[in-house]
C-alpha atoms as a PDB file:
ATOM      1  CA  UNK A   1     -12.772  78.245  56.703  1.00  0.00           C
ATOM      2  CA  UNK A   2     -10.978  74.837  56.438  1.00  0.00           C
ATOM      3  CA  UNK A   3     -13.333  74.296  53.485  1.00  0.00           C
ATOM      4  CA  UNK A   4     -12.101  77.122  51.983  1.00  0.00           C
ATOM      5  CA  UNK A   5      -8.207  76.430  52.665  1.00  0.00           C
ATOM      6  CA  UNK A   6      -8.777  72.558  51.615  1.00  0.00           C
ATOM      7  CA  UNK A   7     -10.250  74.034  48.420  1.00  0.00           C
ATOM      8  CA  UNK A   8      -8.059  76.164  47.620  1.00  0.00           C
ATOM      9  CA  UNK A   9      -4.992  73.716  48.042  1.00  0.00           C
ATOM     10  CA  UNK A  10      -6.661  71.824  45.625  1.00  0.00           C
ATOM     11  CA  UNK A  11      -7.196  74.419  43.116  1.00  0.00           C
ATOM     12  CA  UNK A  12      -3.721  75.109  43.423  1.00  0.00           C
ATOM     13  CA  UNK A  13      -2.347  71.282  43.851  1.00  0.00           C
ATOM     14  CA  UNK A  14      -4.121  70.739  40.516  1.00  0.00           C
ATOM     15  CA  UNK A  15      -2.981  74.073  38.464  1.00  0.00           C
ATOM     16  CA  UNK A  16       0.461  73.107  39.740  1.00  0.00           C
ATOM     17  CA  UNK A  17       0.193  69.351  38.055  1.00  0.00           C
ATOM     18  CA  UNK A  18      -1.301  71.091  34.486  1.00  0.00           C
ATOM     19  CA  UNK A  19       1.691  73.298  35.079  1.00  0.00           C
ATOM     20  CA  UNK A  20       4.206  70.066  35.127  1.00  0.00           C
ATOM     21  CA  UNK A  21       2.282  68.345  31.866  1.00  0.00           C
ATOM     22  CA  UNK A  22       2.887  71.485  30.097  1.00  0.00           C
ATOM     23  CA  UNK A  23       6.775  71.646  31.052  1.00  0.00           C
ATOM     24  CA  UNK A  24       6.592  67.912  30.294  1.00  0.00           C
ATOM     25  CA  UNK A  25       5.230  68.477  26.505  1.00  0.00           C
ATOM     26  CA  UNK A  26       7.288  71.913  26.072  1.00  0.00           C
ATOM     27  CA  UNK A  27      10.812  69.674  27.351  1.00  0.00           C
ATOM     28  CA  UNK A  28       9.974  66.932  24.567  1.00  0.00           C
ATOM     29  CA  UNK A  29       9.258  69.257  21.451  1.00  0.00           C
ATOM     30  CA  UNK A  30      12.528  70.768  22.862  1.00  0.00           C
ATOM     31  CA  UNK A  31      14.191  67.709  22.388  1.00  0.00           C
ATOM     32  CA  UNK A  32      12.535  66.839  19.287  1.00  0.00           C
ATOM     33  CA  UNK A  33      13.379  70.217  17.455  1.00  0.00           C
ATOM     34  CA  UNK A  34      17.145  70.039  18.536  1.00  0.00           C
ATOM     35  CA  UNK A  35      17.195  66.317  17.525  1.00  0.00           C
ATOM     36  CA  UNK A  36      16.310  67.466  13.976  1.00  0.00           C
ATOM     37  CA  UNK A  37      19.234  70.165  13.497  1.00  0.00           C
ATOM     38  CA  UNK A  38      21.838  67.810  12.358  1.00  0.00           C
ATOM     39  CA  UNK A  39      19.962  66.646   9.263  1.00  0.00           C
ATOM     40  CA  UNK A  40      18.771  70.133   8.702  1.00  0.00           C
ATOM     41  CA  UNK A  41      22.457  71.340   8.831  1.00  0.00           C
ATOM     42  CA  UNK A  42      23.225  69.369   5.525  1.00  0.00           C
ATOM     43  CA  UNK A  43      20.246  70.421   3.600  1.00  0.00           C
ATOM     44  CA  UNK A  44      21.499  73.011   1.279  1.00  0.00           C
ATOM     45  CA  UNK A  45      18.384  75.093   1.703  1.00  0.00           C
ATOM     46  CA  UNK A  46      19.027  76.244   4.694  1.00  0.00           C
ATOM     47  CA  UNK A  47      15.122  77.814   5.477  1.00  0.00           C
ATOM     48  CA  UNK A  48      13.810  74.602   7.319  1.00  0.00           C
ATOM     49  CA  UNK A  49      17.200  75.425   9.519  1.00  0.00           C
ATOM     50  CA  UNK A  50      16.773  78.978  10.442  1.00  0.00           C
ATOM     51  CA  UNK A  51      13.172  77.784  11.085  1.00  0.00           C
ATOM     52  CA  UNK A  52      13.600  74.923  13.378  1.00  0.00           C
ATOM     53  CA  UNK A  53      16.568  77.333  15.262  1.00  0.00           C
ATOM     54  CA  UNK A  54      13.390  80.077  15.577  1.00  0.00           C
ATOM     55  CA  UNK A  55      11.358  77.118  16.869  1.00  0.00           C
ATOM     56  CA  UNK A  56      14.232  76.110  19.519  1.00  0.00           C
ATOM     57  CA  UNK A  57      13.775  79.538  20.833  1.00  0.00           C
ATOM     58  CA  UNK A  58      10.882  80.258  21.210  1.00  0.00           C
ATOM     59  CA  UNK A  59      10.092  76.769  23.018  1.00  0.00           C
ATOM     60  CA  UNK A  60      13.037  77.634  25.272  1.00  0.00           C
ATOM     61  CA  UNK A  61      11.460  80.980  26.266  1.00  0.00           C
ATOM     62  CA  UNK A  62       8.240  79.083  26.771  1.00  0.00           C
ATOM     63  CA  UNK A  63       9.826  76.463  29.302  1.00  0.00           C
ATOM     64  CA  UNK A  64      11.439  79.737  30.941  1.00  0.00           C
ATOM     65  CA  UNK A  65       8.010  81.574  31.405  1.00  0.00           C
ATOM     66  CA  UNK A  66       6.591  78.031  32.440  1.00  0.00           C
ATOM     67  CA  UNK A  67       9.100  77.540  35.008  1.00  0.00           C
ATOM     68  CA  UNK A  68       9.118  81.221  36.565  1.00  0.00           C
ATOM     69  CA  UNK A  69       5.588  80.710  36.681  1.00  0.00           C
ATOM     70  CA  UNK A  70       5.748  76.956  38.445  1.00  0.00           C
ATOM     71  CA  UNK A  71       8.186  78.446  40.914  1.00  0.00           C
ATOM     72  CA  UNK A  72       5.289  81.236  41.677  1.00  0.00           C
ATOM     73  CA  UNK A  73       2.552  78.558  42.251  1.00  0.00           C
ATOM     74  CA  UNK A  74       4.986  76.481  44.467  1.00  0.00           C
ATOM     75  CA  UNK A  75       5.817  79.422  46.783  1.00  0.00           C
ATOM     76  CA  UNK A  76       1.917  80.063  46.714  1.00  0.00           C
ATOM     77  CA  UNK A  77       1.590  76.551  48.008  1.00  0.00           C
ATOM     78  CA  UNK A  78       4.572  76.034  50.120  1.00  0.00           C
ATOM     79  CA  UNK A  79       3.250  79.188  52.029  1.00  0.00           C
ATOM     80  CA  UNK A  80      -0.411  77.741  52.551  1.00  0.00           C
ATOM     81  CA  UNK A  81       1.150  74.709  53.801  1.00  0.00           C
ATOM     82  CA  UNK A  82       3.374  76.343  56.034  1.00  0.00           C
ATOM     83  CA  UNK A  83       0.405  78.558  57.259  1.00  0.00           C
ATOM     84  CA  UNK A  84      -1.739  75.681  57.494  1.00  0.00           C
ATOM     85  CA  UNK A  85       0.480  73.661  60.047  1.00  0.00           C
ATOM     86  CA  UNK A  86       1.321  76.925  61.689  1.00  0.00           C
ATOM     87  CA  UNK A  87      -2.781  77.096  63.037  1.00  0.00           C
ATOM     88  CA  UNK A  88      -2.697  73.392  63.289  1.00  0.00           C
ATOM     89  CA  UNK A  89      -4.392  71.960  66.385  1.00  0.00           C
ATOM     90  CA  UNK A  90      -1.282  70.722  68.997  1.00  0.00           C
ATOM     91  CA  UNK A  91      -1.747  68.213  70.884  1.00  0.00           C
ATOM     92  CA  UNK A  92      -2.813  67.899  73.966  1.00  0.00           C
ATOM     93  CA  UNK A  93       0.058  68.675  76.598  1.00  0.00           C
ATOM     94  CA  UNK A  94       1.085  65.169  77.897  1.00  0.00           C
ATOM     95  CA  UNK A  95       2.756  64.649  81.762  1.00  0.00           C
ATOM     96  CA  UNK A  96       6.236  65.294  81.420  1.00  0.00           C
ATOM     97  CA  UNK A  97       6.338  62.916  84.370  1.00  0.00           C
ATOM     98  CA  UNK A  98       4.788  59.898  82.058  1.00  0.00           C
ATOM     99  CA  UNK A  99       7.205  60.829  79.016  1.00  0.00           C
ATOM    100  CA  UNK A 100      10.051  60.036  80.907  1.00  0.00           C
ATOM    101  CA  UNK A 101       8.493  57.445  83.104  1.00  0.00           C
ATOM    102  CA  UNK A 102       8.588  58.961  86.805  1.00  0.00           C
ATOM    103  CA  UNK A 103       6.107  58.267  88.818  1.00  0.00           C
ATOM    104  CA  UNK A 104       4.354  60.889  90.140  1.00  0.00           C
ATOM    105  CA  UNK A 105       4.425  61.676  93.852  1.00  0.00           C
END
């Protein structure tokens, strides 16, 4: 069962990182596409423009869908950890006696 669980995180751990290099690469052709409208603004054809604005869009709905899905696999994740260290072993009981240094009678 612990197998299982440990596999699982991983799975999970490592969809979560692909998830990050994606928002990574979608954040920098964000960048790079608004970077550009300036010089595309005084071009008097104004196609390469309207393009690049498309472009900005749809990138930005990209990192939105990215992000709402991120925030999915996180809860997943946050909720097997929390489940995990809920049926986590304790330790064993220790004399209260010894914690606060009585000595026992």
């Amino acid at each position: 069962m612990q197998l299982q669980a440990a596999a699982l995180a991983q799975s999970v751990g490592e969809e979560i990182t692909q998830m990050l290099a994606e928002q990574k690469k979608l954040e920098d052709q964000y960048v790079a596409l608004v970077a550009e409208q300036p010089q595309l603004r005084n071009l008097p054809n104004k196609n390469k423009l309207y393009e690049n604005q498309k472009a900005v869009h749809t990138t930005a709905e990209q990192l939105r869908l990215g992000t709402q899905a991120l925030v999915r696999n996180l809860k997943v994740s946050l909720t097997m950890h929390t489940a995990n260290v809920a049926h986590a072993p304790l330790a064993p009981a220790v004399n209260a006696r010894a914690c606060f240094g009585q000595a026992s009678a």
